[in-house]
Structures are given as structure tokens and as C-alpha cells.
N, C-alpha and C. Protein backbone atom coordinates (compact mmCIF):
# COMPACT_ATOMS: atom_id res chain seq x y z
N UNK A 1 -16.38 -7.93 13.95
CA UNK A 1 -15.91 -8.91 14.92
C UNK A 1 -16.87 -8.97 16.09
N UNK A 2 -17.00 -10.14 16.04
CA UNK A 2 -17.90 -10.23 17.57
C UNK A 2 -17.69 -9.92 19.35
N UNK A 3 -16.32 -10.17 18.98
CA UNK A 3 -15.37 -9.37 20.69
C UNK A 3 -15.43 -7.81 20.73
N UNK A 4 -15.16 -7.44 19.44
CA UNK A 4 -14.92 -5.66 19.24
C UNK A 4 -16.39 -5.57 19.32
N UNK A 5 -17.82 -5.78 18.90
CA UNK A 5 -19.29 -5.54 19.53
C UNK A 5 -19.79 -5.90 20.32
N UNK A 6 -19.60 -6.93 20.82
CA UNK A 6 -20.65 -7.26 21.97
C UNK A 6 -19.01 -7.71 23.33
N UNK A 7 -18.21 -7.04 23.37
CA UNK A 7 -17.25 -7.61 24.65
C UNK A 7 -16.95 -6.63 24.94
N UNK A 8 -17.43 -5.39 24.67
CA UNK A 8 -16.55 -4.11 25.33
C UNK A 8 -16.32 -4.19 26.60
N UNK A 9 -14.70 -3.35 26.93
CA UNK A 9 -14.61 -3.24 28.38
C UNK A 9 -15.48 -2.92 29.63
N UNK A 10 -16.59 -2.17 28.92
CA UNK A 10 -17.25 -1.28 29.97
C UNK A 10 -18.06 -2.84 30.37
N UNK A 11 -18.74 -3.40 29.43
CA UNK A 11 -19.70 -4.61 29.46
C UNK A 11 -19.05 -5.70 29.81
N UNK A 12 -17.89 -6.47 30.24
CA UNK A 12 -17.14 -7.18 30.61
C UNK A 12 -16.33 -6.97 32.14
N UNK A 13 -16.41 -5.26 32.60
CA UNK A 13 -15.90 -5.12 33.65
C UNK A 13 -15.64 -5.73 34.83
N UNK A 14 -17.02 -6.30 34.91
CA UNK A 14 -17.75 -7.28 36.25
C UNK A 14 -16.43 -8.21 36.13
N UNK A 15 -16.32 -9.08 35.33
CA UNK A 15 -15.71 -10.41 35.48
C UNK A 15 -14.18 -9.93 35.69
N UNK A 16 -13.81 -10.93 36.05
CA UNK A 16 -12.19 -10.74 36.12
C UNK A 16 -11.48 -11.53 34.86
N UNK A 17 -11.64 -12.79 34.32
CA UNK A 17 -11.52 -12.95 33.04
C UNK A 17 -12.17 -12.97 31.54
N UNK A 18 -11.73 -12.78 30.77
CA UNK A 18 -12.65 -12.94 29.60
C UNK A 18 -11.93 -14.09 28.93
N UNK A 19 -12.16 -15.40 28.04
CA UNK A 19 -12.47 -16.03 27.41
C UNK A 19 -12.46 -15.62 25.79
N UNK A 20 -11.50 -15.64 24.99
CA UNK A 20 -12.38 -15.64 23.39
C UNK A 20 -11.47 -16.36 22.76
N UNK A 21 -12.26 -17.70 22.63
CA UNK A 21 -12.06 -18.72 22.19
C UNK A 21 -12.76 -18.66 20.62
N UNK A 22 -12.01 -19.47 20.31
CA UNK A 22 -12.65 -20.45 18.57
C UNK A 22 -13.58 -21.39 18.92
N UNK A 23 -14.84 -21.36 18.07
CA UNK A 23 -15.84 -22.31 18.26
C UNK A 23 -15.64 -23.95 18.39
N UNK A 24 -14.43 -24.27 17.95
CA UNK A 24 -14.02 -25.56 17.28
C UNK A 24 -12.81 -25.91 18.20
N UNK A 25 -13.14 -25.74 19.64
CA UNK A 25 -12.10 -26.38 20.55
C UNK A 25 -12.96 -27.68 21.08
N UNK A 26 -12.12 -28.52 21.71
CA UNK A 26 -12.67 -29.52 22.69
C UNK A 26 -12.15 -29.53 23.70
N UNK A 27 -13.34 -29.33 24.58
CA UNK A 27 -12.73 -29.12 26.07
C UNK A 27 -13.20 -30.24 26.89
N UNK A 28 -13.22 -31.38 26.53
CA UNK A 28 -13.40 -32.44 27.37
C UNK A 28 -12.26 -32.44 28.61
N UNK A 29 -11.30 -31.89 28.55
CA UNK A 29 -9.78 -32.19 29.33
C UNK A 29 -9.67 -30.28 29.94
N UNK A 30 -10.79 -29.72 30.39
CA UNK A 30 -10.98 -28.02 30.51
C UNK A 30 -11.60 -28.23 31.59
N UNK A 31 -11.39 -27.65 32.71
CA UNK A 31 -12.53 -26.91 33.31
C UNK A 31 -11.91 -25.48 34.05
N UNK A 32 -12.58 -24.71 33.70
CA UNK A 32 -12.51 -23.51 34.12
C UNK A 32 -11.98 -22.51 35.44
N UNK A 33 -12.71 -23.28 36.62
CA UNK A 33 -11.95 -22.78 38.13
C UNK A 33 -10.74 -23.20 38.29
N UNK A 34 -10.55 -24.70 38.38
CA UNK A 34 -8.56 -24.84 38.22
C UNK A 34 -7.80 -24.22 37.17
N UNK A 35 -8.64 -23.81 36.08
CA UNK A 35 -7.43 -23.41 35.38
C UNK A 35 -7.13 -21.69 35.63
N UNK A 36 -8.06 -21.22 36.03
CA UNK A 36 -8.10 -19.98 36.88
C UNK A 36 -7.01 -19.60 37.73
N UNK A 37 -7.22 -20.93 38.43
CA UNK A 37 -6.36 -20.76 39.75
C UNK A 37 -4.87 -20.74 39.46
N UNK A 38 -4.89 -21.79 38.46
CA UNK A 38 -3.33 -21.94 37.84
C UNK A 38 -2.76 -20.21 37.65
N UNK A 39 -3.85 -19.37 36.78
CA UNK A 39 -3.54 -18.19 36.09
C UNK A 39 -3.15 -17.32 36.91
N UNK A 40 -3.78 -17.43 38.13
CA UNK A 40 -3.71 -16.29 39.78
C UNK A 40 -2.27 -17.05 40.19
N UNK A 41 -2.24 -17.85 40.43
CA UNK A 41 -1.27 -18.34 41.15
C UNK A 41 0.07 -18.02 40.70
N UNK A 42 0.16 -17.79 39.30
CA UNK A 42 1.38 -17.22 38.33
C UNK A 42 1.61 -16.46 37.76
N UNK A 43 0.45 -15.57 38.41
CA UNK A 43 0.09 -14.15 37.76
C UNK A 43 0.15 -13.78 35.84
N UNK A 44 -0.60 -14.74 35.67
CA UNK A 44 -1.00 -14.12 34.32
C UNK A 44 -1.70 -13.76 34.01
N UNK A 45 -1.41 -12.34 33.44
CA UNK A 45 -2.27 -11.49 32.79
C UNK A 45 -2.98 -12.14 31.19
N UNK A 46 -2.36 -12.76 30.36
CA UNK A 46 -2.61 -13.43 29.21
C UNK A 46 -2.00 -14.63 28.74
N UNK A 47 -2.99 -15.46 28.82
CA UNK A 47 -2.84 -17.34 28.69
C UNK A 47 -3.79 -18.19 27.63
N UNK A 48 -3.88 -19.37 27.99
CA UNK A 48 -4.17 -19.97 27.44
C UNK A 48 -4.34 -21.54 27.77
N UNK A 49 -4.70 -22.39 26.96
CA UNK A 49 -4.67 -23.70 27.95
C UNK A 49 -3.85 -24.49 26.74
N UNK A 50 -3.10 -24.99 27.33
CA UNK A 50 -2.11 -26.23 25.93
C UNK A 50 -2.88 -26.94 24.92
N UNK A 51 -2.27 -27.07 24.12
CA UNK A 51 -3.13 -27.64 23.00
C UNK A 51 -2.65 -29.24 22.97
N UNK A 52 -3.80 -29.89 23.14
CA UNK A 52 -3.09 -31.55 23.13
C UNK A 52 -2.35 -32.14 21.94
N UNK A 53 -1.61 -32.94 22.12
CA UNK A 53 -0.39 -33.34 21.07
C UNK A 53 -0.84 -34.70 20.25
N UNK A 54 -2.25 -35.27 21.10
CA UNK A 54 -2.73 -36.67 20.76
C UNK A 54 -3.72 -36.81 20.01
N UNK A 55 -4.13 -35.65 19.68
CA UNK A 55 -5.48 -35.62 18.80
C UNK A 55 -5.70 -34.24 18.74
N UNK A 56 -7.04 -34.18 17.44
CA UNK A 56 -6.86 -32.76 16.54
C UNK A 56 -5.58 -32.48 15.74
N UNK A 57 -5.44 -31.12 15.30
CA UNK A 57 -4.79 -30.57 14.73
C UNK A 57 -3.60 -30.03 15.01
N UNK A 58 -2.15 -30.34 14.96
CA UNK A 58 -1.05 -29.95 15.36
C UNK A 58 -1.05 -28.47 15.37
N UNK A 59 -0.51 -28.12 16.97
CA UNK A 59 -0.39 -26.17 16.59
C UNK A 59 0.80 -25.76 16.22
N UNK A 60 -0.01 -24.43 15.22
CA UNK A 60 1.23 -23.58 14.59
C UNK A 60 1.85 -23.07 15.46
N UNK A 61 2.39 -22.78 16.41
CA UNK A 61 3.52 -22.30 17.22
C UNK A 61 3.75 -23.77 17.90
N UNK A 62 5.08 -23.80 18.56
CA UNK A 62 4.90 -25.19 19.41
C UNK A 62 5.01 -24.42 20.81
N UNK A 63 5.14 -23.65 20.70
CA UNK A 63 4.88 -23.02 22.52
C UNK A 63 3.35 -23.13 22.87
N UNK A 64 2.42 -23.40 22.38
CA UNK A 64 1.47 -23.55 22.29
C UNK A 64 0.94 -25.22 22.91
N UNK A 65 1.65 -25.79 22.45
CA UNK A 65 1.66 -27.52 22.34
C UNK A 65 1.67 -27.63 24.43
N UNK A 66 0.76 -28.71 24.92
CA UNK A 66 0.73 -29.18 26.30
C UNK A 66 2.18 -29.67 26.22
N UNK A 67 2.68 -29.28 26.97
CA UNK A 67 3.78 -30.01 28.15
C UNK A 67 3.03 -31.20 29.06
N UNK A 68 3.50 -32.23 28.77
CA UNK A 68 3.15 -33.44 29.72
C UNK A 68 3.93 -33.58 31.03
N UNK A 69 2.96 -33.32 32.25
CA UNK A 69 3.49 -33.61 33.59
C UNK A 69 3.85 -31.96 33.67
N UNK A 70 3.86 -30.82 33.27
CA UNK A 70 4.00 -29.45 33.31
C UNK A 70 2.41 -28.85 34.05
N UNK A 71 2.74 -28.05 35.22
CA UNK A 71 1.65 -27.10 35.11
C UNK A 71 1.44 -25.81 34.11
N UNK A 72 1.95 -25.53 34.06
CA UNK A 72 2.31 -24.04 33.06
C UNK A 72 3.68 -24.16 32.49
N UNK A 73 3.74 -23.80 31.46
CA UNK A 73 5.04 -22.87 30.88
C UNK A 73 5.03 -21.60 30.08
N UNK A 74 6.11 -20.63 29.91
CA UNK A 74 6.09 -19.31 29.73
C UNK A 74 6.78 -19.51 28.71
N UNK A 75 7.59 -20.28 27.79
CA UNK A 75 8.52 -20.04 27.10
C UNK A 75 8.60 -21.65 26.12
N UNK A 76 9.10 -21.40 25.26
CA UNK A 76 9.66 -22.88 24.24
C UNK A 76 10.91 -23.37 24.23
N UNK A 77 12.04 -23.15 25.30
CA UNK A 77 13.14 -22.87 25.31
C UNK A 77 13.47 -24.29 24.35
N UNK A 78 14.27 -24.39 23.52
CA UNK A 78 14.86 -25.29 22.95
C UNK A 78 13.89 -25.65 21.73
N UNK A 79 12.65 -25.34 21.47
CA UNK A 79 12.03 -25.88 20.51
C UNK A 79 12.39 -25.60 19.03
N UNK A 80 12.11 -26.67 18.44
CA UNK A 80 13.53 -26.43 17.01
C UNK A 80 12.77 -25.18 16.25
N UNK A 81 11.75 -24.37 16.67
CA UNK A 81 11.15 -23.08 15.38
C UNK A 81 11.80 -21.85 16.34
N UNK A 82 12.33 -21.97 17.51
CA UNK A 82 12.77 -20.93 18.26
C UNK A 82 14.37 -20.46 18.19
N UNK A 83 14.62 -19.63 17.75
CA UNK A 83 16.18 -19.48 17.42
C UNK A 83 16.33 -18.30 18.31
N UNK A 84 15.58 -17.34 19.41
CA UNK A 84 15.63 -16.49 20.07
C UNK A 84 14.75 -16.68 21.12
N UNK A 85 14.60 -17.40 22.38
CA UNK A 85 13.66 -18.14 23.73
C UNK A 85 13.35 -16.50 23.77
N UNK A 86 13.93 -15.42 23.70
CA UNK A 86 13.70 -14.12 24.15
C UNK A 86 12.25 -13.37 23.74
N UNK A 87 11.90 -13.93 22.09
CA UNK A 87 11.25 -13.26 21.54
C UNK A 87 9.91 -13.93 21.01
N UNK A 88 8.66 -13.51 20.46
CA UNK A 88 7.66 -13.92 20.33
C UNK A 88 7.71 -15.11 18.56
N UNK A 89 7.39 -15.70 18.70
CA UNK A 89 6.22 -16.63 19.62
C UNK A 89 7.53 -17.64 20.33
N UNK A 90 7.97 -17.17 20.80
CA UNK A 90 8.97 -18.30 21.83
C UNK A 90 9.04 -18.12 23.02
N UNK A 91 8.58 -17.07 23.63
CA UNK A 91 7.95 -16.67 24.84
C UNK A 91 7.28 -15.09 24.97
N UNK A 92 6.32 -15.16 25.96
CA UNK A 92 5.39 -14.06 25.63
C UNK A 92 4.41 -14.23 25.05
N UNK A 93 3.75 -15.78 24.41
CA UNK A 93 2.32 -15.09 23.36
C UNK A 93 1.68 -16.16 23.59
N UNK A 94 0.49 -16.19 22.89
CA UNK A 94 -0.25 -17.31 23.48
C UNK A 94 -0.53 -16.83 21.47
N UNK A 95 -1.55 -18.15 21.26
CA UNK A 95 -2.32 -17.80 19.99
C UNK A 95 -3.87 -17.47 20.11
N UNK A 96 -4.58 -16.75 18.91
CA UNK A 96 -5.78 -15.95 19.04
C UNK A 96 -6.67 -17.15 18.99
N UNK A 97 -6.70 -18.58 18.88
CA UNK A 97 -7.35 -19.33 18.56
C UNK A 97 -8.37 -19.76 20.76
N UNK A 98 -7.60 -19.38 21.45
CA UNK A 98 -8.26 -19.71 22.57
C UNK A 98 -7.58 -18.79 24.26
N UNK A 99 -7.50 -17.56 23.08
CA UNK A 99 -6.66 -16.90 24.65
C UNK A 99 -7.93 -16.56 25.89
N UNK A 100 -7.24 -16.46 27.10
CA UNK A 100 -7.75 -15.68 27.99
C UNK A 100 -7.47 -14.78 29.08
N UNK A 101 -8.19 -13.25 28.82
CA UNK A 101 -7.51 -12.18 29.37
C UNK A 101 -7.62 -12.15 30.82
N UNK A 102 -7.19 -11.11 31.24
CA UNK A 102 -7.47 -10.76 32.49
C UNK A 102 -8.22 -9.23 31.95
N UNK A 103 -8.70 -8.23 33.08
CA UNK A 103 -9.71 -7.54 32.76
C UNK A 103 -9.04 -6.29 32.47
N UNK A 104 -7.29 -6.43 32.75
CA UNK A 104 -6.65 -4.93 32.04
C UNK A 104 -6.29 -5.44 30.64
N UNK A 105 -5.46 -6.38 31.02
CA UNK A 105 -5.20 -7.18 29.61
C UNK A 105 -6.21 -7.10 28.19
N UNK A 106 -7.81 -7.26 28.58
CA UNK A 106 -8.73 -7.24 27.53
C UNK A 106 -8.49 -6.02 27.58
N UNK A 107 -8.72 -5.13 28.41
CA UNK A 107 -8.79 -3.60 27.70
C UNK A 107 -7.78 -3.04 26.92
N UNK A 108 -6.85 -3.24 27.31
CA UNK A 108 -5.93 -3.11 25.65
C UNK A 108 -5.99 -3.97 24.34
N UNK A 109 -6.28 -4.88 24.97
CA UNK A 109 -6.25 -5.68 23.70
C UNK A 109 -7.49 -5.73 22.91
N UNK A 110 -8.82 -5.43 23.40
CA UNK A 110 -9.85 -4.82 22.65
C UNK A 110 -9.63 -3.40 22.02
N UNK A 111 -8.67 -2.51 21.90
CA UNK A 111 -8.17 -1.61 21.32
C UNK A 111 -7.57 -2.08 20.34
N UNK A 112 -7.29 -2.84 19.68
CA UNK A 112 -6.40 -3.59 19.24
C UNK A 112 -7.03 -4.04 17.93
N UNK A 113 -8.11 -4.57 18.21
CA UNK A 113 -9.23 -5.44 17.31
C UNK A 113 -9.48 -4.62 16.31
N UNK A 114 -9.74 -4.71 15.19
CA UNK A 114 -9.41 -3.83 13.60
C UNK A 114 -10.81 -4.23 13.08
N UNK A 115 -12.01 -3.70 12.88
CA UNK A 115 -13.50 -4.33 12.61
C UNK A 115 -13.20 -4.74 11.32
N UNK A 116 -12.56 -4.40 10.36
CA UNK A 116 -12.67 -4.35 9.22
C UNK A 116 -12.14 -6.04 8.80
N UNK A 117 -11.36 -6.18 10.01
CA UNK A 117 -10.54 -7.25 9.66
C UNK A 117 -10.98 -8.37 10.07
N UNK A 118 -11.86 -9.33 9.62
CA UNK A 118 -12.52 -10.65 10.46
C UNK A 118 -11.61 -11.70 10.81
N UNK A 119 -10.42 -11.81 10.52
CA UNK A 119 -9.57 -13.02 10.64
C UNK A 119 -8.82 -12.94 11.48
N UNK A 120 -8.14 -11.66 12.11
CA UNK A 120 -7.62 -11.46 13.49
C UNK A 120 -5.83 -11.81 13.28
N UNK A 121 -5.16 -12.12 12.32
CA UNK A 121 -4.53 -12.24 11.74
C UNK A 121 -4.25 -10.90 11.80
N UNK A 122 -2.95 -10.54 12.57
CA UNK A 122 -1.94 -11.41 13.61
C UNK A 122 -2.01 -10.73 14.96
N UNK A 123 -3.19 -10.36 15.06
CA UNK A 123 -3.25 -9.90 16.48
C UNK A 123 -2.46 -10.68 17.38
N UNK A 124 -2.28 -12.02 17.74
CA UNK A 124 -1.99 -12.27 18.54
C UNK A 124 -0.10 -12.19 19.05
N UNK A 125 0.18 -11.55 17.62
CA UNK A 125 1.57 -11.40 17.68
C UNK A 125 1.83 -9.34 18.21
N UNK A 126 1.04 -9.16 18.93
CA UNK A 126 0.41 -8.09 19.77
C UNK A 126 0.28 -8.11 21.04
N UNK A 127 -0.20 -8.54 21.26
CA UNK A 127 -0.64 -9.10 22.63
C UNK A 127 0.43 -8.89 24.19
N UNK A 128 1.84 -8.67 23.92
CA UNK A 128 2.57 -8.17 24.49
C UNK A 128 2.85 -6.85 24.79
N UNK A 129 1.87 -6.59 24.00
CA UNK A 129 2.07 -5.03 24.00
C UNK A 129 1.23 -4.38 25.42
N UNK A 130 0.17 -5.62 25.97
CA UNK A 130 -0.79 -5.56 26.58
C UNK A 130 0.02 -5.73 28.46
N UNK A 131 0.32 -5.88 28.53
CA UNK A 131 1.17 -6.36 29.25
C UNK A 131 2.52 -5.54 30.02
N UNK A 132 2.81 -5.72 31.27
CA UNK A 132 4.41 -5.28 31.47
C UNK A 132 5.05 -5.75 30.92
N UNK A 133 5.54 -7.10 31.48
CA UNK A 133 6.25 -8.10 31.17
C UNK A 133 6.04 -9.43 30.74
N UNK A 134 6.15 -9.23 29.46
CA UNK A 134 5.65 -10.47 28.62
C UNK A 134 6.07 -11.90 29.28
N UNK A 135 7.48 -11.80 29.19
CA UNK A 135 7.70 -12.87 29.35
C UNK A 135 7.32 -13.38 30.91
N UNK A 136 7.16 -12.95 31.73
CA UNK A 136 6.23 -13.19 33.09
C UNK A 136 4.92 -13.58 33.08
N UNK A 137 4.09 -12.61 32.24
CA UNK A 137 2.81 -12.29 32.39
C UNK A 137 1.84 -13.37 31.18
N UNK A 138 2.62 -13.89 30.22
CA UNK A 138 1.62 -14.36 29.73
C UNK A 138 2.04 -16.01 29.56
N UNK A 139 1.23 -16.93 29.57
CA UNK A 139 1.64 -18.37 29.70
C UNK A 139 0.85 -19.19 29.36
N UNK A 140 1.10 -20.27 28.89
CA UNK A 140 0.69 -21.88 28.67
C UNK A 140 0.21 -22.73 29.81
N UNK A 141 -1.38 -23.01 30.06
CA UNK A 141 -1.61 -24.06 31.09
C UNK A 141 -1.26 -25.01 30.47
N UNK A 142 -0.59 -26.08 31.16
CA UNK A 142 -0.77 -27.50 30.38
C UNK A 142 -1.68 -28.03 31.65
N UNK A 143 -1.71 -28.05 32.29
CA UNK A 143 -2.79 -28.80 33.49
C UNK A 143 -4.18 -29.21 32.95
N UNK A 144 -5.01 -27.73 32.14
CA UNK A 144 -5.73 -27.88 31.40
C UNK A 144 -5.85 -27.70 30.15
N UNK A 145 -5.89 -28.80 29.40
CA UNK A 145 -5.46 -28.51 27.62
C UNK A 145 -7.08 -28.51 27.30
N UNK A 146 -7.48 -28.33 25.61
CA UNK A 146 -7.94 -28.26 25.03
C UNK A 146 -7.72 -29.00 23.41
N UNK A 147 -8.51 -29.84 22.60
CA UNK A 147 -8.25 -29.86 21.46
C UNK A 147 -8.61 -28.95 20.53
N UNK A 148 -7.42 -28.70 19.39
CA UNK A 148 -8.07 -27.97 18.10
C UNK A 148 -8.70 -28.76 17.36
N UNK A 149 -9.58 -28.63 16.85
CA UNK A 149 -10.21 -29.48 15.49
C UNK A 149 -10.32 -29.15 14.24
N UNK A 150 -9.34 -27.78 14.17
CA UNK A 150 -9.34 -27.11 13.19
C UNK A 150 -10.73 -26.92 11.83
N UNK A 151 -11.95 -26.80 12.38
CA UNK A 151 -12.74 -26.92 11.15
C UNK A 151 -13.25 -25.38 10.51
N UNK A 152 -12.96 -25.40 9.05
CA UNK A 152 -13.02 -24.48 8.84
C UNK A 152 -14.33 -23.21 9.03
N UNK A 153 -14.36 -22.24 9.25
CA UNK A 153 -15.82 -21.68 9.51
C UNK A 153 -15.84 -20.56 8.60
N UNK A 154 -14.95 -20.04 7.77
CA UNK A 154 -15.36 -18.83 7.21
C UNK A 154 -15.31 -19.47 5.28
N UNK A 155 -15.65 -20.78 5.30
CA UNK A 155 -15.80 -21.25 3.67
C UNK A 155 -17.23 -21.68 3.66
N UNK A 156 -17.63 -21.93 2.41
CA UNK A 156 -18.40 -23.17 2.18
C UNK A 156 -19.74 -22.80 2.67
N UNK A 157 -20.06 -21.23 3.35
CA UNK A 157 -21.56 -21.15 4.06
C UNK A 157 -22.15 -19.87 2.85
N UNK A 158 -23.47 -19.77 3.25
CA UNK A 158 -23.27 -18.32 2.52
C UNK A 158 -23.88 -18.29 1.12
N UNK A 159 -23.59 -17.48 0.66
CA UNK A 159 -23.26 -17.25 -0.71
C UNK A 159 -21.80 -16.95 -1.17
N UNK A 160 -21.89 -18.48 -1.97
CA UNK A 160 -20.14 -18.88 -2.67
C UNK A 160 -19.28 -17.32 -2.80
N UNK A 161 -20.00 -16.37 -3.82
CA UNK A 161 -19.28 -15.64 -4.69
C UNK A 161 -18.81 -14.58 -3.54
N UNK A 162 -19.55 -14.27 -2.24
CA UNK A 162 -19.06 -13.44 -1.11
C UNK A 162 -18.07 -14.12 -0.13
N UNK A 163 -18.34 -15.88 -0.01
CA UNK A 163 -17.29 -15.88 1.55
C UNK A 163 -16.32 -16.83 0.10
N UNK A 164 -16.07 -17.54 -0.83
CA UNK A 164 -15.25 -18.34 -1.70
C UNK A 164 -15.04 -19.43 -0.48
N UNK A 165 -14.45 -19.92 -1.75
CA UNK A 165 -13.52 -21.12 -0.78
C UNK A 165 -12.38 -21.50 -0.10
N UNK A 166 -11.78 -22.28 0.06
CA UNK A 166 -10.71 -22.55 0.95
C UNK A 166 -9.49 -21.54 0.36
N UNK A 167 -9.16 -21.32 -1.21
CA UNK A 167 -8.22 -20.68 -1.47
C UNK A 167 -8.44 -19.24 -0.91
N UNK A 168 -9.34 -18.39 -1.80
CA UNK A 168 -10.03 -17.49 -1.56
C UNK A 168 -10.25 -16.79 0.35
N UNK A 169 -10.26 -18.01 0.89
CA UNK A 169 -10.09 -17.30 2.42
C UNK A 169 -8.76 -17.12 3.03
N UNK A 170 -7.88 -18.08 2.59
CA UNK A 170 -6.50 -17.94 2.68
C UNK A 170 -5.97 -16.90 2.47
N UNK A 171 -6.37 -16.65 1.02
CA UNK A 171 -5.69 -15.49 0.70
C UNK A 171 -6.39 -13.84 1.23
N UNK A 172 -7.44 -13.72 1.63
CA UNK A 172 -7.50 -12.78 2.37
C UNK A 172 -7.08 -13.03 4.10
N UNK A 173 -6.89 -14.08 4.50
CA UNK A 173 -6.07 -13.79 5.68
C UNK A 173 -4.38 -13.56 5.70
N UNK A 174 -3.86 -13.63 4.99
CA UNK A 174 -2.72 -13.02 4.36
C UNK A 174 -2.96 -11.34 3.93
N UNK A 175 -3.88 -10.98 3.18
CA UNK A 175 -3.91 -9.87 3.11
C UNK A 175 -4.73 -9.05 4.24
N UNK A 176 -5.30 -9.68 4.83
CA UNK A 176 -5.39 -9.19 6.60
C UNK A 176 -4.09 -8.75 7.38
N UNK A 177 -3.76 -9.76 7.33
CA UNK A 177 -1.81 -9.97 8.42
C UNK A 177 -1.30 -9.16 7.61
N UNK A 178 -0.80 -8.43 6.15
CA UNK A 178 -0.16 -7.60 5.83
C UNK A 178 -1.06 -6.24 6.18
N UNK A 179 -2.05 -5.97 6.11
CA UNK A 179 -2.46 -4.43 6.64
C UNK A 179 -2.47 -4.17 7.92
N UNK A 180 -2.70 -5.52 8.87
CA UNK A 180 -2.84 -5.32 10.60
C UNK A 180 -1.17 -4.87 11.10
N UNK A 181 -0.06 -5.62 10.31
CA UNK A 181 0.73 -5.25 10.34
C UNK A 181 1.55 -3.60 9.90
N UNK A 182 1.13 -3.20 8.58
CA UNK A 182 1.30 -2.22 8.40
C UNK A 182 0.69 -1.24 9.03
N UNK A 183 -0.85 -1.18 9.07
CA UNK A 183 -1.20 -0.35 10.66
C UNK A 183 -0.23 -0.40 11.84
N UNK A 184 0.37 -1.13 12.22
CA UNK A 184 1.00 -1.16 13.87
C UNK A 184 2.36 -0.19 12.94
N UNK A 185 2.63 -0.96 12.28
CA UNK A 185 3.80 -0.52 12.07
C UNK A 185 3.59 1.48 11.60
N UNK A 186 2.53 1.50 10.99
CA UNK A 186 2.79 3.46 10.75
C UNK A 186 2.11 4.36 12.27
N UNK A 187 1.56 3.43 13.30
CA UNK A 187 1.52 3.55 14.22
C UNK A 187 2.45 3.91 15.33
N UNK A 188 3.34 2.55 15.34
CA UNK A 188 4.85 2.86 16.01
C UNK A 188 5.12 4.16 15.50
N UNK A 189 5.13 4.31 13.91
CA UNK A 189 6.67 5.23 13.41
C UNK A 189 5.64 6.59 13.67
N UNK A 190 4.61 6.85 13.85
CA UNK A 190 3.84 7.87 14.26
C UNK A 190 4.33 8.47 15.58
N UNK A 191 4.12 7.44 16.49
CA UNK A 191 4.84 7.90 18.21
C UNK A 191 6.05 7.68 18.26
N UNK A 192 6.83 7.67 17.62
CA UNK A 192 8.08 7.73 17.45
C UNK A 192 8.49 8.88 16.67
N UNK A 193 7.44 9.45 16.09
CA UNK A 193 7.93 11.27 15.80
C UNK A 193 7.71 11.98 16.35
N UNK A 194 6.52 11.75 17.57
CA UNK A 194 5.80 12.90 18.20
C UNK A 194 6.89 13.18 19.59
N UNK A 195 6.79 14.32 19.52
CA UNK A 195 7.52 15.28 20.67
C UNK A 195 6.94 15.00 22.00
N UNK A 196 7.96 14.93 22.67
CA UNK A 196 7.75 14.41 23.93
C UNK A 196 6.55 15.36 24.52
N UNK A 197 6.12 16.51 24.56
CA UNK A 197 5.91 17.41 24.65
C UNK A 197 4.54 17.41 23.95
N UNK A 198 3.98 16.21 23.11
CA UNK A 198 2.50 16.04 22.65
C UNK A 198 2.37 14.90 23.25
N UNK A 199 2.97 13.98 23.85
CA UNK A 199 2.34 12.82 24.69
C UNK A 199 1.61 12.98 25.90
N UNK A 200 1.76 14.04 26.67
CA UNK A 200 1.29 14.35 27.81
C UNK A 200 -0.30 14.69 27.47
């Protein structure tokens, strides 16, 4: 992964945000210092900028989606994929396709990053972990959106028989999201055996 080598905390310290975006946004409707300011002003630790509803590619979460006439929102309250406003992705998450940290925020969440795993799938259903309080700390600019253009980047380059095609990448990002998951998960049940008495 290119964030887990060349973004380490130590080498990122200077700045106060980091940026790691997907190559395949459009930021004609972006600029950077206001949307900053938005982030200070509402204290978020982990955001993002709305994804426009008028062009590109519809996003997979709709908490994700710009609010029109909204500066920010934290939550999807009412959106028909949300059956719990409490819990992720219905508030608390942003997606891995264009988040941006703050400089504690990256440092956990560059702990996080799995080299093995190029698709990042499902880190971003993580990302709370980074955080006090999710549902405070991490949020949706709509002030400044971005388009997805969804184009694919890990098919079609290369040599066929190493990256395959559209099926072939699918299906290892599925089998990404089941090991990133099972890591967290024998993780949890790991510190959840250890004695209070080895955490220190």
C-alpha cells in the first residue's frame, strides 16, 4: 500500500491533515482551505467531502451522498439502508475512497493498514476505532463535494494472468474484507482474554 510506505506518522507529522484519496475523484466543486475550516470548526477528527448526487457514480453508503444547502452532516438519520442512525455506516464513518485525517486520527489508522491487503476493504468500517467519539468526531462536508468516477484501476493493466479482470478483482476484494475482518475480529477476542494485569 502506498499510505502504509511512503505516509508514515513520523513523515506526515508536520501537517495537521492528511488526505488519501482515490485517484479517480473530481474536484472541480473542492478546494481545500474552506473545507478545512469546515473540519476545525466541528471538530473533526475524520471526514470527508460529499459525494455529488448529479454526476459520476452513485455512493455505496448514502451517508456519504452531499446534502444540498447542508454544511456538514454526521449521521443518515432516516435514510432507507439505515435501520440503526446509532451505528456504522449510519453515523460515524466516512468511506476509504476520499477520507481525511487529522494527525492523531492518521496515526491510528495507519496501524490499521494490512500491506498484504491492496484493496483496503473494509478498513473504513474501522475507522471509529480511531477516534473518541464517533459519532461527533467524524463527518460529511457537503459545502465541498467531490465526484466519483468510479474507474476501475486494479484490472486490465499489467500482465492479464497476475492483476485478471473485472471478475477476478472482485473476488479478491471480498476475500480481502473476509480476512481484514477476521484479523480485527481474533484481535478483539485476544484483548478480551488478556488480564487486566498484562495491559499495563
Amino acid at each position: 500500500w502506498f499510505a502504509k510506505r511512503f505516509l508514515h506518522p513520523s513523515i506526515v507529522a508536520p501537517y495537521d491533515y492528511v488526505f488519501v484519496w482515490d485517484e479517480d475523484l473530481g474536484v472541480d466543486n473542492f478546494a481545500a482551505e474552506p473545507y478545512l475550516d469546515i473540519v476545525r470548526r466541528h471538530g473533526l477528527e475524520i471526514s470527508q467531502p460529499g459525494l455529488d448526487m448529479t454526476e459520476g457514480s452513485a455512493p455505496m453508503y448514502d451517508i456519504t451522498a452531499r446534502k444540498n444547502g447542508s454544511e456538514m452532516h454526521k449521521t443518515d438519520a432516516g435514510g432507507e439502508h439505515c435501520w440503526d442512525v446509532h451505528k456504522r455506516p449510519c453515523s460515524g464513518f466516512v468511506e476509504m475512497m476520499a477520507p481525511v485525517f487529522s494527525r492523531d486520527a492518521w496515526r491510528c489508522v495507519w496501524h490499521m493498514i494490512q500491506n498484504d491487503l491492496v484493496h483496503g476493504w473494509p478498513i473504513d468500517s474501522y475507522f471509529w476505532r480511531c477516534v473518541d467519539d464517533p459519532e461527533e468526531q467524524i463527518g460529511v462536508v457537503d459545502a465541498q463535494y467531490v465526484v466519483h468516477h468510479a474507474v476501475p484501476t486494479l484490472q486490465g493493466e499489467g500482465d492479464k494472468e497476475k492483476t485478471g479482470g473485472r471478475f477476478e478483482v472482485r473476488a479478491r476484494q471480498f476475500e480481502e474484507l473476509e480476512a481484514f475482518n477476521s484479523r480485527f475480529a481474533n484481535a478483539d477476542k485476544e484483548l478480551a482474554n488478556r488480564s487486566p494485569s498484562t495491559l499495563n
